[in-house]
PDB file of N, CA and C in Angstrom:
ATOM      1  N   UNK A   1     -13.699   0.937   9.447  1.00  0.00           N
ATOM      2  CA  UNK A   1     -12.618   0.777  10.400  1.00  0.00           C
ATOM      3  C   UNK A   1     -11.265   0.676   9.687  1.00  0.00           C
ATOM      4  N   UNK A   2     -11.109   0.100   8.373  1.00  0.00           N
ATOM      5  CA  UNK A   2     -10.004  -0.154   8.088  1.00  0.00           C
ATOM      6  C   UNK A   2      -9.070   1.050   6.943  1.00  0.00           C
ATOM      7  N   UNK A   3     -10.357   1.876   6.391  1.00  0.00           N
ATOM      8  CA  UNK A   3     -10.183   2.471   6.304  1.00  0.00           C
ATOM      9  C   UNK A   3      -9.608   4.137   7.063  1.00  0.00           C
ATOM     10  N   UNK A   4      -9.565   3.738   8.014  1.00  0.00           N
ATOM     11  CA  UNK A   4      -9.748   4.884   9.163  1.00  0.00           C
ATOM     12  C   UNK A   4      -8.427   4.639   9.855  1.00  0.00           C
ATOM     13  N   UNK A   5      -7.893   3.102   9.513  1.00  0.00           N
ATOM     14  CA  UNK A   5      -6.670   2.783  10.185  1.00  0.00           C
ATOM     15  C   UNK A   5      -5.842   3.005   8.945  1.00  0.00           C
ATOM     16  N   UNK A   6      -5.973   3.061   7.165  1.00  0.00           N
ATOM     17  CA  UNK A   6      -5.058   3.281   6.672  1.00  0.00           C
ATOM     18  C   UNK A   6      -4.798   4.818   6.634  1.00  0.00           C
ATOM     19  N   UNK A   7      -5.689   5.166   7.122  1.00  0.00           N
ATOM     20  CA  UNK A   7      -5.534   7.042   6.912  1.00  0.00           C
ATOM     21  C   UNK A   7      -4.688   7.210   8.223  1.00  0.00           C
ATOM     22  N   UNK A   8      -4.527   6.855   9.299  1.00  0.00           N
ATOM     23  CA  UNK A   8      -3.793   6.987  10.214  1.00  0.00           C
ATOM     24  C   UNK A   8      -2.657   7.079  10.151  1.00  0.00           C
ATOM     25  N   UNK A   9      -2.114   5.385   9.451  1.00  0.00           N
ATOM     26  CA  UNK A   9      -1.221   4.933   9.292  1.00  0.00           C
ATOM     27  C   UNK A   9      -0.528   5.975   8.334  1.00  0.00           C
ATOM     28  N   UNK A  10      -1.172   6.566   7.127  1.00  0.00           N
ATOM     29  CA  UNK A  10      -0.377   7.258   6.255  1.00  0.00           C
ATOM     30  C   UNK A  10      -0.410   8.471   7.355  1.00  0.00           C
ATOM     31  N   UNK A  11      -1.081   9.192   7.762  1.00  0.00           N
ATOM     32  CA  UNK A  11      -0.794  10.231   9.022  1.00  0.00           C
ATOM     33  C   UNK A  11       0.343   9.749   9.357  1.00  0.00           C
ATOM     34  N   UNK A  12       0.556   9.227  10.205  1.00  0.00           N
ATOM     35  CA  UNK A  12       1.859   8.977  11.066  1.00  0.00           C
ATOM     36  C   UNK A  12       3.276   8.765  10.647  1.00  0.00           C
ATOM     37  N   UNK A  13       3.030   7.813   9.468  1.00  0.00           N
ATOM     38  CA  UNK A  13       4.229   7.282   8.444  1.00  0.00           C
ATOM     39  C   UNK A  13       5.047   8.433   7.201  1.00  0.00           C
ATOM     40  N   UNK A  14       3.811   8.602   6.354  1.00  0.00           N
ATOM     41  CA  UNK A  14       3.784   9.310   5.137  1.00  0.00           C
ATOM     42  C   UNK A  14       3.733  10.702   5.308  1.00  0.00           C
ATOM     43  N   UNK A  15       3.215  11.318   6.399  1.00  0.00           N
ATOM     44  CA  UNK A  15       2.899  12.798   6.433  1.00  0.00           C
ATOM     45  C   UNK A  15       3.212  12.918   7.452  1.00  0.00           C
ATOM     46  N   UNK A  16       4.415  12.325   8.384  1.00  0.00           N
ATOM     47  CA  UNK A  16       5.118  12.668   9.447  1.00  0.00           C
ATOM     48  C   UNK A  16       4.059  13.362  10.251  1.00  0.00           C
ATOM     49  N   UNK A  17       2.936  13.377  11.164  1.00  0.00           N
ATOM     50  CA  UNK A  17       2.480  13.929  11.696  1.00  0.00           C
ATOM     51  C   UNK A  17       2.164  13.234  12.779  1.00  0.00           C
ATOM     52  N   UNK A  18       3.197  12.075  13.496  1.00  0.00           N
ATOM     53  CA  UNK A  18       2.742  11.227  14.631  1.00  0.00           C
ATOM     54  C   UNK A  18       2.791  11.980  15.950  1.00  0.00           C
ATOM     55  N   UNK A  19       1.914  12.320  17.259  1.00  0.00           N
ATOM     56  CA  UNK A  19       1.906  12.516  18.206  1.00  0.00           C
ATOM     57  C   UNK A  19       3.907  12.433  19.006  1.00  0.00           C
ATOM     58  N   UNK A  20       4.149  13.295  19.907  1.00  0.00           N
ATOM     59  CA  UNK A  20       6.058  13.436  19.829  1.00  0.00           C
ATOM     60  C   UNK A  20       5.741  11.995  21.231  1.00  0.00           C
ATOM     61  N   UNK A  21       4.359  11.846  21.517  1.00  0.00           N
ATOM     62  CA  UNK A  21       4.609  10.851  23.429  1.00  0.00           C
ATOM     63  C   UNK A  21       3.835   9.532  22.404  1.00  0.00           C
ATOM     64  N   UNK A  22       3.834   9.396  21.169  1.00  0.00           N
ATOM     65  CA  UNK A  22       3.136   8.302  20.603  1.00  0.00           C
ATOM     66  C   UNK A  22       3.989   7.401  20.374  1.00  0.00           C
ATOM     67  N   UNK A  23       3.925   6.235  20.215  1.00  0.00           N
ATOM     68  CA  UNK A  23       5.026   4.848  20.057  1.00  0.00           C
ATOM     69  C   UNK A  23       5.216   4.694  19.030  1.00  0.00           C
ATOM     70  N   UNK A  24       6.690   4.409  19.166  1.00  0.00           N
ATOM     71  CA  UNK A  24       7.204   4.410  17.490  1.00  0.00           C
ATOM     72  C   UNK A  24       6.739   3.575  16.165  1.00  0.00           C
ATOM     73  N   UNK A  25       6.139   2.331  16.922  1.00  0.00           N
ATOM     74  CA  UNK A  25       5.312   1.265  16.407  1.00  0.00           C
ATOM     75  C   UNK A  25       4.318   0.507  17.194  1.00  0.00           C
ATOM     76  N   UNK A  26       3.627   0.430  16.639  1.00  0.00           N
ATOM     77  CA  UNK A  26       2.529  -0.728  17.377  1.00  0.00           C
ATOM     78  C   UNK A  26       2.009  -1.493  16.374  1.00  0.00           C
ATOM     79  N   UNK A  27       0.828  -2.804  17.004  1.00  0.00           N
ATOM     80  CA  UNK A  27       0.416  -3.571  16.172  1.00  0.00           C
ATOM     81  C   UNK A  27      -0.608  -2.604  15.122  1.00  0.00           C
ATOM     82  N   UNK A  28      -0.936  -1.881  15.789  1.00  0.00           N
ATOM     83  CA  UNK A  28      -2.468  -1.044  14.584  1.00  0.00           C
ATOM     84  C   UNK A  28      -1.476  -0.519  13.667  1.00  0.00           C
ATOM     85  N   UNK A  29      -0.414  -0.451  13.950  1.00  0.00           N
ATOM     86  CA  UNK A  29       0.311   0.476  12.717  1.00  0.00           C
ATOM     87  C   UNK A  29       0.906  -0.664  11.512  1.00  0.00           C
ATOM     88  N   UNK A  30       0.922  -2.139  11.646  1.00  0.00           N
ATOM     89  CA  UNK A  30       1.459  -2.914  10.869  1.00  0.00           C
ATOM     90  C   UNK A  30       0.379  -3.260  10.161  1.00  0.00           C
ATOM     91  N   UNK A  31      -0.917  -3.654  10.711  1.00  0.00           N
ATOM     92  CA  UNK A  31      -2.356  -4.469  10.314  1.00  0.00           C
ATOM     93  C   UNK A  31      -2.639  -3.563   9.018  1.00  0.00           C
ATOM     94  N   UNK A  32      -2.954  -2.504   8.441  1.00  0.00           N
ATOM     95  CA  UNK A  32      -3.066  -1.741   7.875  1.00  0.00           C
ATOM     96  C   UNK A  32      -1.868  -1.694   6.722  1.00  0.00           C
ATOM     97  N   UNK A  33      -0.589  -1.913   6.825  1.00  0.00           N
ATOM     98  CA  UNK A  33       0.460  -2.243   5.916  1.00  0.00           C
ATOM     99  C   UNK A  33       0.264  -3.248   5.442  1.00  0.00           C
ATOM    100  N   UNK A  34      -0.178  -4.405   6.115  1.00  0.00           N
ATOM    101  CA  UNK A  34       0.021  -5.756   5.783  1.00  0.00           C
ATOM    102  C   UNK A  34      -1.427  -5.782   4.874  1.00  0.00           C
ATOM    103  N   UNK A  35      -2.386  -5.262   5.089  1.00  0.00           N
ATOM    104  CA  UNK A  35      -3.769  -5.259   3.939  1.00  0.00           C
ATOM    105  C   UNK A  35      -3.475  -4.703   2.811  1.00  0.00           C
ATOM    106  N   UNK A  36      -2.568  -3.288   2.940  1.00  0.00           N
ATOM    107  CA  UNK A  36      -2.619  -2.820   1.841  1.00  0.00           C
ATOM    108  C   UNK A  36      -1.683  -3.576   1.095  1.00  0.00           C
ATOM    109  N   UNK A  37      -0.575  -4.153   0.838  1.00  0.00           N
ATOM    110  CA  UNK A  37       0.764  -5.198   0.795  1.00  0.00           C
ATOM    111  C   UNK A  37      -0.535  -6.360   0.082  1.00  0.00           C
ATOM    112  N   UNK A  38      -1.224  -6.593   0.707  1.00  0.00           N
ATOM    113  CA  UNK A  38      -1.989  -8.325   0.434  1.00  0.00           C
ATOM    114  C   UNK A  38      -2.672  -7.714  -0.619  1.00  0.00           C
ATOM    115  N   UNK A  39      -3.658  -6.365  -0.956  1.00  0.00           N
ATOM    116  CA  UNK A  39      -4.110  -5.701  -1.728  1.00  0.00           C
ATOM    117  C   UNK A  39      -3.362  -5.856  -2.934  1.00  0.00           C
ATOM    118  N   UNK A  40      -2.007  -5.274  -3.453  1.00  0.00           N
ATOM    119  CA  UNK A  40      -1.387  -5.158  -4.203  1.00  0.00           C
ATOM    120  C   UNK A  40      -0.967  -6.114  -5.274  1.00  0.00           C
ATOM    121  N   UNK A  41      -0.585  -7.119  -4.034  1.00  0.00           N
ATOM    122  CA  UNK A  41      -0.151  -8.988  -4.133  1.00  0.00           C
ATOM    123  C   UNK A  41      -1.302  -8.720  -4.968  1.00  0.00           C
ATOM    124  N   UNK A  42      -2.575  -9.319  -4.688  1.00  0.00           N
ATOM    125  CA  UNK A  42      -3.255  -9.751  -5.646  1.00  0.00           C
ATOM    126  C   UNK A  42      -3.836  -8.689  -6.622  1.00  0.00           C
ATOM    127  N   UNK A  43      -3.647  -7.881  -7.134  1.00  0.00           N
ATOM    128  CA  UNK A  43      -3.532  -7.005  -8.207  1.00  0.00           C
ATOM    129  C   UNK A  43      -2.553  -7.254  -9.099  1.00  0.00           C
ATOM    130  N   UNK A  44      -1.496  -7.810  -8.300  1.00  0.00           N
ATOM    131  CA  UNK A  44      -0.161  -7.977  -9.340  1.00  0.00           C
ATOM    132  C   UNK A  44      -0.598  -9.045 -10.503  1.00  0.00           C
ATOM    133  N   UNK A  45      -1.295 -10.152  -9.322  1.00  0.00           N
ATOM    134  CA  UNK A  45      -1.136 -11.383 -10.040  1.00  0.00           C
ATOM    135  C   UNK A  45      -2.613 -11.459 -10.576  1.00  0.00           C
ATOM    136  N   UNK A  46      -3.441 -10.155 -10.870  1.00  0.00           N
ATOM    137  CA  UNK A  46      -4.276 -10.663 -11.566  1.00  0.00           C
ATOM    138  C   UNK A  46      -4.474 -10.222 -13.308  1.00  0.00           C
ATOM    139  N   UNK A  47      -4.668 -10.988 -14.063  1.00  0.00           N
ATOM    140  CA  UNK A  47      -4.733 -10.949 -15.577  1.00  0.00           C
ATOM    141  C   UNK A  47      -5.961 -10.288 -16.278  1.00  0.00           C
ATOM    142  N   UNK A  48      -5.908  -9.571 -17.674  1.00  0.00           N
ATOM    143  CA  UNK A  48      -7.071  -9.152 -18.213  1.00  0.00           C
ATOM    144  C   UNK A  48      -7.651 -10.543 -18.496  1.00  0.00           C
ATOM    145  N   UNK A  49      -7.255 -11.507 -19.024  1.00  0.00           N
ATOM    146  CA  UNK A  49      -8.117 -12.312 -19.056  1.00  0.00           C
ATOM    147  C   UNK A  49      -7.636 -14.385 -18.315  1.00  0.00           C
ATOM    148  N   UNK A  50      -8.761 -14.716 -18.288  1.00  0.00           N
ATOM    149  CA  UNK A  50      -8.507 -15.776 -17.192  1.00  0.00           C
ATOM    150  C   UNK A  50      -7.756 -16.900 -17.833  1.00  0.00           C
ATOM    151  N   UNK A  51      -7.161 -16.708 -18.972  1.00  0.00           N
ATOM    152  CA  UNK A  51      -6.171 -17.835 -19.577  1.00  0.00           C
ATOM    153  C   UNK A  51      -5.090 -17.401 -20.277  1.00  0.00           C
ATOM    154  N   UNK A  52      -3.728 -18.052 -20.264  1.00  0.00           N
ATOM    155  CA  UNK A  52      -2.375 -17.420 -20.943  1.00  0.00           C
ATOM    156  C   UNK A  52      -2.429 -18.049 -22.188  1.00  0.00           C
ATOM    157  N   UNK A  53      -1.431 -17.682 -22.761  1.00  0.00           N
ATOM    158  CA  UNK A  53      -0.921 -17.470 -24.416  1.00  0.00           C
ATOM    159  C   UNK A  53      -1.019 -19.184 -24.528  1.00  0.00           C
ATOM    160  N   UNK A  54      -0.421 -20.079 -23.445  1.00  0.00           N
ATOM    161  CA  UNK A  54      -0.243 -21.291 -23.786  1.00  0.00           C
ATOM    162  C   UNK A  54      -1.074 -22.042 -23.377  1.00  0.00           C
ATOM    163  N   UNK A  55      -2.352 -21.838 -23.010  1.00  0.00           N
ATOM    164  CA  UNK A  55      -3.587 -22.158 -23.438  1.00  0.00           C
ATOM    165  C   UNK A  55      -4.563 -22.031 -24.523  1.00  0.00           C
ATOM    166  N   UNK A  56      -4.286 -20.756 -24.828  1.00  0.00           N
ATOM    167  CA  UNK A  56      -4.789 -20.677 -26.611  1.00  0.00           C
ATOM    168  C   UNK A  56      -3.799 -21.516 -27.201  1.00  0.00           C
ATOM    169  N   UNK A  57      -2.669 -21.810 -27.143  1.00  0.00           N
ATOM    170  CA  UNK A  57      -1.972 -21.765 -28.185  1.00  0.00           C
ATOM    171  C   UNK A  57      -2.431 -23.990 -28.692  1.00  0.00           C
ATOM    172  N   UNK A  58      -2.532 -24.122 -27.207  1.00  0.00           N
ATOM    173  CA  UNK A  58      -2.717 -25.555 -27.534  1.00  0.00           C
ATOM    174  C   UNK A  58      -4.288 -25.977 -28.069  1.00  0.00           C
ATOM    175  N   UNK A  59      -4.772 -25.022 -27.224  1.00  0.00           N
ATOM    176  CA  UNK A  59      -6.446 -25.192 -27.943  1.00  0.00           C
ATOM    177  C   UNK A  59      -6.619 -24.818 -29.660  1.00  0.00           C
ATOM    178  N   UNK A  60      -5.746 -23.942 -30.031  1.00  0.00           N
ATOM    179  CA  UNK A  60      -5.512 -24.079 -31.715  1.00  0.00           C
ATOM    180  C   UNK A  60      -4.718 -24.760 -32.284  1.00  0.00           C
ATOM    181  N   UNK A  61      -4.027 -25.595 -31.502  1.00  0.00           N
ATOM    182  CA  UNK A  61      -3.564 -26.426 -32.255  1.00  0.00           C
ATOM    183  C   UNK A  61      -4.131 -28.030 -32.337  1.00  0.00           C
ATOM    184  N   UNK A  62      -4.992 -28.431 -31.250  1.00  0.00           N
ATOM    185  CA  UNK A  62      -5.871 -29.062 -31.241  1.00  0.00           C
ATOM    186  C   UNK A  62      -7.088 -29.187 -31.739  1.00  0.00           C
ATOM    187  N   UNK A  63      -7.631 -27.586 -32.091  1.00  0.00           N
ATOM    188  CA  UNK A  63      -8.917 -27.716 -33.284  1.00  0.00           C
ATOM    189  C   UNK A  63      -7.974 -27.495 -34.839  1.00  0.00           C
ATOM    190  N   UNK A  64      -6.643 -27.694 -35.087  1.00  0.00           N
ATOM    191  CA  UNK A  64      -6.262 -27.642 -36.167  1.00  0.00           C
ATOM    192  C   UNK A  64      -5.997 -28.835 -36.639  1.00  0.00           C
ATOM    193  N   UNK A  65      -5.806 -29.651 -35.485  1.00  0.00           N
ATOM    194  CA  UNK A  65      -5.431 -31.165 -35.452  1.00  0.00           C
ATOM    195  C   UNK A  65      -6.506 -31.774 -35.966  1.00  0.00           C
ATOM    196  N   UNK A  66      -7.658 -31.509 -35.890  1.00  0.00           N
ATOM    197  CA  UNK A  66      -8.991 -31.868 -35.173  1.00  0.00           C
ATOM    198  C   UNK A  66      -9.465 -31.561 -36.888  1.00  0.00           C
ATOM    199  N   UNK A  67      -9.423 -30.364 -37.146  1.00  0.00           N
ATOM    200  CA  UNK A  67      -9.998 -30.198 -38.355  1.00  0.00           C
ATOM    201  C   UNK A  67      -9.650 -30.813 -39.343  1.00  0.00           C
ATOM    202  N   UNK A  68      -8.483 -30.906 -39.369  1.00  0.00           N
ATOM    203  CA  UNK A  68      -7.357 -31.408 -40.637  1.00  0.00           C
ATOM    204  C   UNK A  68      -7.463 -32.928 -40.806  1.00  0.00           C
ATOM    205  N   UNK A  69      -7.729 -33.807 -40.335  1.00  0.00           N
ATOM    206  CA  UNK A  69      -7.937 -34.963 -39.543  1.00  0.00           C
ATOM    207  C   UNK A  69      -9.170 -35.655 -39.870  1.00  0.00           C
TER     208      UNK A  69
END
């Protein structure tokens, strides 16, 4: 189904091919923006891996602490 509504949506939007007695907007035409939009969002914010630089950085400095010690 949702697939079937983003192919529409690019029909109508992207490839100008909307019906001339069809409405300029409706709700089926936003639901489908707003997934693909939420899609993206979390693509943006996702990382190759599940911890940043300043998590290694303290965990080596804590087994350096640790060793030295």
């Amino acid at each position: 189904m949702r697939l079937n509504s983003l192919y529409e949506f690019e029909q109508k939007w992207l490839r100008g091919t909307a019906l001339p007695d069809e409405q300029l907007i409706g709700s089926s035409d936003i639901q489908p923006l707003n997934d693909l939009a939420g899609s993206f969002e979390a693509l943006r914010r996702m990382r190759a891996f599940p911890f940043d630089k300043t998590i290694v950085l303290k965990t080596v400095r804590r087994c350096r602490h640790h060793c030295c010690h």
